[in-house]
N, C-alpha and C. Protein backbone atom coordinates (compact mmCIF):
# COMPACT_ATOMS: atom_id res chain seq x y z
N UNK A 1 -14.19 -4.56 -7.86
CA UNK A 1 -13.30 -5.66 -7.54
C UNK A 1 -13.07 -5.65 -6.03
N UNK A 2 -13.49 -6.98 -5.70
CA UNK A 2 -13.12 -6.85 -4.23
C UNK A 2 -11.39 -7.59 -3.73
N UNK A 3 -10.68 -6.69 -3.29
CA UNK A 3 -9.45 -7.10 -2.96
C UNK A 3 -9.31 -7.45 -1.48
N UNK A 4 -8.31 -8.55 -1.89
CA UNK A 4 -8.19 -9.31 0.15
C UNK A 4 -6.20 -8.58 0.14
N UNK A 5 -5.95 -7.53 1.12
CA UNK A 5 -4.40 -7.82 0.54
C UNK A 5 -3.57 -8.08 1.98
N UNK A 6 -2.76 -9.19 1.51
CA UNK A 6 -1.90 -9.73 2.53
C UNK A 6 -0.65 -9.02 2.79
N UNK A 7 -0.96 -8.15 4.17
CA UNK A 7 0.11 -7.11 4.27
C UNK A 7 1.57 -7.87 4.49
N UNK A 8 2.79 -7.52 4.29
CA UNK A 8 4.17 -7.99 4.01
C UNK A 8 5.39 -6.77 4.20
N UNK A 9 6.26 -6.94 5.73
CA UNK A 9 7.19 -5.95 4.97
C UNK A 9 8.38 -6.18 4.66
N UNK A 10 8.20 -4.94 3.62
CA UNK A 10 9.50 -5.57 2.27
C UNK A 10 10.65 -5.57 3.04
N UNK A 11 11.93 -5.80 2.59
CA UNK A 11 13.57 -5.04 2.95
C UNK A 11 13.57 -4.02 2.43
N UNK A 12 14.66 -3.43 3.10
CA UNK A 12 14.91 -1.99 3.39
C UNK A 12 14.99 -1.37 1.47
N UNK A 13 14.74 -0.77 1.31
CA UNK A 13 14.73 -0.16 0.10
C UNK A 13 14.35 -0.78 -0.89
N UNK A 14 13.28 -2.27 -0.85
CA UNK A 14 12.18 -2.45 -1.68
C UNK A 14 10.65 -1.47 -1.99
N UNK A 15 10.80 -1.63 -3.19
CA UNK A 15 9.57 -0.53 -3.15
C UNK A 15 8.12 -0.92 -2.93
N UNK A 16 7.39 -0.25 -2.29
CA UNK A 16 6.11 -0.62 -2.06
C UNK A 16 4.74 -0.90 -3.05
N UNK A 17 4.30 -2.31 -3.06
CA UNK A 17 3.22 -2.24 -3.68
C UNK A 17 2.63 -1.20 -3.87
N UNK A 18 1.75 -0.86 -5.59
CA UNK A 18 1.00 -0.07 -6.16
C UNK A 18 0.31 -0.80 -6.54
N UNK A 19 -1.51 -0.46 -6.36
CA UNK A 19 -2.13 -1.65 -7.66
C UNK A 19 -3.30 -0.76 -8.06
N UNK A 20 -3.80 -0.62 -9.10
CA UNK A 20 -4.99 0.02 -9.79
C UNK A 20 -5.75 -1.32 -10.33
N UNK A 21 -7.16 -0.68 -10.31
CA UNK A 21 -8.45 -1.25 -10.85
C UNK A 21 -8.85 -0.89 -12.30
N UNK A 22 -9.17 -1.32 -13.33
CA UNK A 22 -9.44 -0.49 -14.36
C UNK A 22 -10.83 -1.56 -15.13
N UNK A 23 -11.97 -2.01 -15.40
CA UNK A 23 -12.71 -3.10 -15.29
C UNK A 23 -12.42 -4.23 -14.80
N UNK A 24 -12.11 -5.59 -15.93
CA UNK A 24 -11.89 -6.66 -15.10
C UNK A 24 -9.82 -6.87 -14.92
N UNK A 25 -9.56 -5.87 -15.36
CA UNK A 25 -7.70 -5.07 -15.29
C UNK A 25 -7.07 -5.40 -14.24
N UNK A 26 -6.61 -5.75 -13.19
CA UNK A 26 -5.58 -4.91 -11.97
C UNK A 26 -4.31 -4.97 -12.35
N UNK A 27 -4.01 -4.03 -12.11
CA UNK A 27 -2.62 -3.65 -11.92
C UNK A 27 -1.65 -3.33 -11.05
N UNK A 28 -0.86 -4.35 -11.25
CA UNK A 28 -0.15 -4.35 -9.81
C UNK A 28 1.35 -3.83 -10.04
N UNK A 29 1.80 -3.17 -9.16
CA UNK A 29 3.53 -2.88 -9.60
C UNK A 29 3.99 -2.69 -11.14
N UNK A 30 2.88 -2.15 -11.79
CA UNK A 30 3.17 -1.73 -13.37
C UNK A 30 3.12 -3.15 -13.87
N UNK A 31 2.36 -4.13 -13.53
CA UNK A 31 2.04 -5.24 -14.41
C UNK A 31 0.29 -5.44 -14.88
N UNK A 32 -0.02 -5.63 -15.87
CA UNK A 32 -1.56 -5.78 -15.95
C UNK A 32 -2.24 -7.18 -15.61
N UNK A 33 -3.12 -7.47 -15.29
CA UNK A 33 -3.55 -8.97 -14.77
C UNK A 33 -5.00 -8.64 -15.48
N UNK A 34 -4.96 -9.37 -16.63
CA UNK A 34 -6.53 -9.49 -17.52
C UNK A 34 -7.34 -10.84 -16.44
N UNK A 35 -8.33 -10.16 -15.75
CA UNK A 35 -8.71 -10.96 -14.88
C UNK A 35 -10.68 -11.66 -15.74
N UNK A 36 -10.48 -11.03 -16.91
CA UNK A 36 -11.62 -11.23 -17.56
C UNK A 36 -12.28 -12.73 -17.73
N UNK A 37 -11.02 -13.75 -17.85
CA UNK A 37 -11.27 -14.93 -18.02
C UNK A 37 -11.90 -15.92 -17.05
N UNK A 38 -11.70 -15.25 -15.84
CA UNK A 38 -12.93 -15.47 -14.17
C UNK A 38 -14.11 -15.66 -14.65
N UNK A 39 -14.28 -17.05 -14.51
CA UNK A 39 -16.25 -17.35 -14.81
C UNK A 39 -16.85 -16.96 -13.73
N UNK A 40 -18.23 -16.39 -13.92
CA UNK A 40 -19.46 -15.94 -13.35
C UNK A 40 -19.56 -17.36 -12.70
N UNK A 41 -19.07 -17.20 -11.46
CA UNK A 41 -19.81 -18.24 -10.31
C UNK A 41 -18.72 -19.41 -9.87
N UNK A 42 -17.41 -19.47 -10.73
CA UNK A 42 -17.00 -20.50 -10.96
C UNK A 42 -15.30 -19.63 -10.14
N UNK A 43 -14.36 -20.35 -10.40
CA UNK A 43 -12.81 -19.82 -9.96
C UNK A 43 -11.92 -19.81 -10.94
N UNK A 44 -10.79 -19.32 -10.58
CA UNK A 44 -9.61 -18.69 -11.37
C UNK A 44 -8.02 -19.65 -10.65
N UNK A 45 -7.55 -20.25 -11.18
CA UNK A 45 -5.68 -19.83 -10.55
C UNK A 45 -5.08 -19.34 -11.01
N UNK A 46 -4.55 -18.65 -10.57
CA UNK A 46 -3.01 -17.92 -11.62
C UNK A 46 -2.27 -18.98 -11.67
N UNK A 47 -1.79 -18.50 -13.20
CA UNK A 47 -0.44 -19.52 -13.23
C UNK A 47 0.83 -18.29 -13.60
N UNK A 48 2.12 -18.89 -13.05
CA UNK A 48 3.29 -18.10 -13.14
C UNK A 48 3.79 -17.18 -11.87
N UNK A 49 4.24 -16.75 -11.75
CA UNK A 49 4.62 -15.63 -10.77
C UNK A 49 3.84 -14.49 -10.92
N UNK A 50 3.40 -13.99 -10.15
CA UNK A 50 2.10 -13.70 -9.47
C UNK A 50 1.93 -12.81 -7.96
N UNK A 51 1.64 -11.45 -7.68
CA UNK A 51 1.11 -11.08 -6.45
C UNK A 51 -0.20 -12.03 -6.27
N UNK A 52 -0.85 -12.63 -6.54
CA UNK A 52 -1.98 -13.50 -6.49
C UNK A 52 -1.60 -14.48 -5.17
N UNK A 53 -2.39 -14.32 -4.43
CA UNK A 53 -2.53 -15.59 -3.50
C UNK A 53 -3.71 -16.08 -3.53
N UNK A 54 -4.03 -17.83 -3.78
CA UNK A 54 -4.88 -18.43 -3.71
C UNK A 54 -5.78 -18.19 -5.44
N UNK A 55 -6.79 -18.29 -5.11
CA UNK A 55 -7.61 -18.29 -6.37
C UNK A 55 -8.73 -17.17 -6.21
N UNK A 56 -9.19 -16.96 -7.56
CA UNK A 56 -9.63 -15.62 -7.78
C UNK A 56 -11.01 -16.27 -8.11
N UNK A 57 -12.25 -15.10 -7.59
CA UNK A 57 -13.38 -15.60 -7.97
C UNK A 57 -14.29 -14.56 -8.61
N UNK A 58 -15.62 -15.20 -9.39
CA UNK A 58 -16.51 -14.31 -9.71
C UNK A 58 -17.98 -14.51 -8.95
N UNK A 59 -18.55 -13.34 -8.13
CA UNK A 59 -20.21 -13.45 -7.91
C UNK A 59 -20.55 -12.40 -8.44
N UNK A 60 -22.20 -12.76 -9.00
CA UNK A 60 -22.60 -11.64 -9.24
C UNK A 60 -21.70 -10.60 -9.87
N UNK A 61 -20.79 -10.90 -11.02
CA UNK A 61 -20.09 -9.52 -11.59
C UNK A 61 -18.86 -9.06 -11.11
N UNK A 62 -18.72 -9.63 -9.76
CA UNK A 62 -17.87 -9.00 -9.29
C UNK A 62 -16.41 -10.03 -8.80
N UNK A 63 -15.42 -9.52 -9.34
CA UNK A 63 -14.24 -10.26 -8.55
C UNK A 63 -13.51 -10.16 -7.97
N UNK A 64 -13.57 -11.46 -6.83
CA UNK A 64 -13.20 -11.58 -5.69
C UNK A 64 -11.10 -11.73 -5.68
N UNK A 65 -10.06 -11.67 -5.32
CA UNK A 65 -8.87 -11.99 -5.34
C UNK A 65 -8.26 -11.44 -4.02
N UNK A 66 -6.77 -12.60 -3.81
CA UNK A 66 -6.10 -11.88 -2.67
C UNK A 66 -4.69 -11.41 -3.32
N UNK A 67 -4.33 -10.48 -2.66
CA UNK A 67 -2.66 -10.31 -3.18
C UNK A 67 -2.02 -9.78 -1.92
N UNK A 68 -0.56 -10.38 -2.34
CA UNK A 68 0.76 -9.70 -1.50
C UNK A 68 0.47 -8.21 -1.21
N UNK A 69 0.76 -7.69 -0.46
CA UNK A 69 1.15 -5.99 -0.14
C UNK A 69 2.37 -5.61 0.50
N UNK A 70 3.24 -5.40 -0.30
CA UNK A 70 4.27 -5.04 0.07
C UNK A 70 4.39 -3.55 0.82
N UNK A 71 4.46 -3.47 2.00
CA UNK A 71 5.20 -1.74 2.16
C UNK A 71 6.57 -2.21 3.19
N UNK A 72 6.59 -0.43 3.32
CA UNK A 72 8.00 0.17 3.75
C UNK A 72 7.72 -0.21 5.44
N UNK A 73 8.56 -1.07 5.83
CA UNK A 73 8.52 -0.78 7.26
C UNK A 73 9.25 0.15 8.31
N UNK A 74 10.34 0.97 7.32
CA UNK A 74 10.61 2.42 7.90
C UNK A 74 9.18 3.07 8.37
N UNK A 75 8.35 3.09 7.15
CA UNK A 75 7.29 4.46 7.80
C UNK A 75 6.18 4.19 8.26
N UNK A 76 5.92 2.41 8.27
CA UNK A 76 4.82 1.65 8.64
C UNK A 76 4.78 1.95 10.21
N UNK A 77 3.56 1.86 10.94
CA UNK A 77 3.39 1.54 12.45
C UNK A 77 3.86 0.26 12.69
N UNK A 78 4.63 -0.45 13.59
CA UNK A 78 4.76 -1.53 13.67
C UNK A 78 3.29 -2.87 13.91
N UNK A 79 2.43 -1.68 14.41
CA UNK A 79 1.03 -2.90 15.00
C UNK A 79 0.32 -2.28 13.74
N UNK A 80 0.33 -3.25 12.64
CA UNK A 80 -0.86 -2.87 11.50
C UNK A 80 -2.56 -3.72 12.00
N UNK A 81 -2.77 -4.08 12.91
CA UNK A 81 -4.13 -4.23 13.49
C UNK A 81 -4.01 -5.80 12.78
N UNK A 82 -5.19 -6.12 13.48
CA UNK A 82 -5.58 -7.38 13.74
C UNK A 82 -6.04 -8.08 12.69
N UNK A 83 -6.38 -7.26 11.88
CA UNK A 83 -7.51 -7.75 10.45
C UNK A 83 -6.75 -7.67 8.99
N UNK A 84 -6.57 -8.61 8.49
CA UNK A 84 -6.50 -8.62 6.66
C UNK A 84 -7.36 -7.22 5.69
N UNK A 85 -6.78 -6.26 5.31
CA UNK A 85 -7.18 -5.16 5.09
C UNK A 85 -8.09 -5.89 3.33
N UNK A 86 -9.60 -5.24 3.42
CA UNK A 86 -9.93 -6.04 2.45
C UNK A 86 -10.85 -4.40 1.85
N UNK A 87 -10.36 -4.56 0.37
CA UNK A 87 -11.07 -2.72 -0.44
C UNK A 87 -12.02 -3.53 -1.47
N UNK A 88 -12.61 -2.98 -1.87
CA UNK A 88 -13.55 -2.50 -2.98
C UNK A 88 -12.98 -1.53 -3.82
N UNK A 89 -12.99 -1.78 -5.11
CA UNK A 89 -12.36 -0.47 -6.17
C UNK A 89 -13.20 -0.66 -7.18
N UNK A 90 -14.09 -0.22 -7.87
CA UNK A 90 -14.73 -0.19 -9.30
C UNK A 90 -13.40 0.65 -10.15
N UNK A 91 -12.66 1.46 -9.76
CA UNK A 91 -11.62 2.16 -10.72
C UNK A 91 -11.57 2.55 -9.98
N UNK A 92 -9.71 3.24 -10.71
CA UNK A 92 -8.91 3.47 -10.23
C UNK A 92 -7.63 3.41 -9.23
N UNK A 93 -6.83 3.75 -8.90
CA UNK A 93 -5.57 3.14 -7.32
C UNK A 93 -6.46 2.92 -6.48
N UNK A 94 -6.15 1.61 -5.37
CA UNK A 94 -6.08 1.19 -4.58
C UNK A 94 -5.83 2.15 -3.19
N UNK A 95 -6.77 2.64 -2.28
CA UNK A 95 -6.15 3.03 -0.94
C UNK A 95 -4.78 2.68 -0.58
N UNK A 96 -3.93 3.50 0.42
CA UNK A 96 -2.65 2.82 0.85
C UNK A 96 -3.43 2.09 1.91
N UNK A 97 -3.29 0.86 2.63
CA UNK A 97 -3.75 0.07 3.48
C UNK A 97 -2.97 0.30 4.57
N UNK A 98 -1.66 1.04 4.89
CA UNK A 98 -0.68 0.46 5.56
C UNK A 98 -1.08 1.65 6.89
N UNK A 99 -1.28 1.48 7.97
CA UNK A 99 -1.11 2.34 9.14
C UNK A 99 -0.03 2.95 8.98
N UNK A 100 0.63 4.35 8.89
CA UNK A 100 1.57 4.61 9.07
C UNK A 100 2.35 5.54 10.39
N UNK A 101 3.53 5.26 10.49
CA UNK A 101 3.46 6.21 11.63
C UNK A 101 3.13 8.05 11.34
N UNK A 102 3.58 8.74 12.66
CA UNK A 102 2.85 10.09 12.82
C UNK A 102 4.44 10.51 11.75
N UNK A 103 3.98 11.59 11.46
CA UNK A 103 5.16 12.79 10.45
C UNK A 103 5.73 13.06 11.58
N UNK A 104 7.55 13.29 11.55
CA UNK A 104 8.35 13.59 12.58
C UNK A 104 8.25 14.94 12.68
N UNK A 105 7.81 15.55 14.05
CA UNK A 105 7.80 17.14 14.14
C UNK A 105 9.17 17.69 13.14
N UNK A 106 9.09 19.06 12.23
CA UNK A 106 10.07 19.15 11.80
C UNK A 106 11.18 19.54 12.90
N UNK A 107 12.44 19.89 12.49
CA UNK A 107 13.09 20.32 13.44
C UNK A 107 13.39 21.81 13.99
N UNK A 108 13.23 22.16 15.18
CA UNK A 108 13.25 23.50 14.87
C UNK A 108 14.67 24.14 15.08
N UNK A 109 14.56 25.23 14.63
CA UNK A 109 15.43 25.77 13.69
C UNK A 109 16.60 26.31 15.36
N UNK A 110 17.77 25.95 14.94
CA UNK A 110 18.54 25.85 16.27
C UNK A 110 18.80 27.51 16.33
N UNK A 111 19.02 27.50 17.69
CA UNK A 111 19.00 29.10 18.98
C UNK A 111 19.78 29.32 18.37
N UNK A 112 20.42 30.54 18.02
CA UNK A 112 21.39 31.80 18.03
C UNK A 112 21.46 32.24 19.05
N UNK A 113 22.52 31.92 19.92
CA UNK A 113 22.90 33.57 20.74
C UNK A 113 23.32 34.32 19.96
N UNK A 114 23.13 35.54 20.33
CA UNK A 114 24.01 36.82 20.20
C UNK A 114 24.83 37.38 21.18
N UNK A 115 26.03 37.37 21.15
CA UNK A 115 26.58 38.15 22.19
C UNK A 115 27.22 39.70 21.81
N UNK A 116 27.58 40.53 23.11
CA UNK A 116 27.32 41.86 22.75
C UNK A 116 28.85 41.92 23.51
N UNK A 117 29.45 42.49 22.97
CA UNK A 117 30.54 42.91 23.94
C UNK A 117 29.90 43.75 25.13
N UNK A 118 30.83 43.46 26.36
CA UNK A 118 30.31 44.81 27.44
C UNK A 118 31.62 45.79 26.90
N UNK A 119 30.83 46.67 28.16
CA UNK A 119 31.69 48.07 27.84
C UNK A 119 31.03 49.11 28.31
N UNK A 120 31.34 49.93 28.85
CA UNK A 120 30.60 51.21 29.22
C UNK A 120 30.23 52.15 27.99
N UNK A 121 29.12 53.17 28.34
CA UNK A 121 28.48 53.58 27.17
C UNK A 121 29.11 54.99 27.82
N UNK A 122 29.80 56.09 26.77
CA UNK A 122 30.20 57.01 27.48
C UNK A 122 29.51 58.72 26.85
């Protein structure tokens, strides 16, 4: 299945698109989309509410669709590049598409002094 996905970021504590491949299956956000009914050569619309944008196609076996992609723009890079991120999946999850930023160095672990009383040693 070739996927077109139209990156999107959510509000703050929406959760991020998930989608799996499973034959003519996807699954998006724990919903199934029987995409079987796509004629060989011909197009698809979704009807209803829908990650689906536009219409879905078949060549040669294979189908073509675009969808929403929701992520987190807490952990996203702000510059996700120039290009419409587009996968291939015969099975299984979907790559994450999203550039993300670098892991925050952890923190390191704060100084202790020790102090010593003075005093003469006798």
């Amino acid at each position: 299945m070739k996927l077109t996905l139209h990156m999107q970021a959510g509000l703050p504590g929406d959760p991020e698109t998930t989608a799996s491949v499973a034959g003519d299956i996807l699954t998006v956000d724990g919903v199934e989309y029987d995409l079987s009914p796509v004629p060989e050569g011909g197009q698809a619309v979704p009807e209803g509410a829908s990650p689906f944008v536009g219409f879905m196609t078949r060549e040669g076996g294979e189908i073509a669709a675009e969808i929403l992609w929701r992520y987190d723009a807490a952990t996203a890079d702000p510059d996700q590049g120039g290009q419409i991120p587009v996968v291939r999946v015969t099975a299984g999850p979907l790559p994450d598409p999203v550039a993300r930023l670098p892991e925050p160095d952890p923190k390191p672990a704060p100084e202790t002094e020790t102090q010593t009383q003075g005093g003469d040693n006798v």
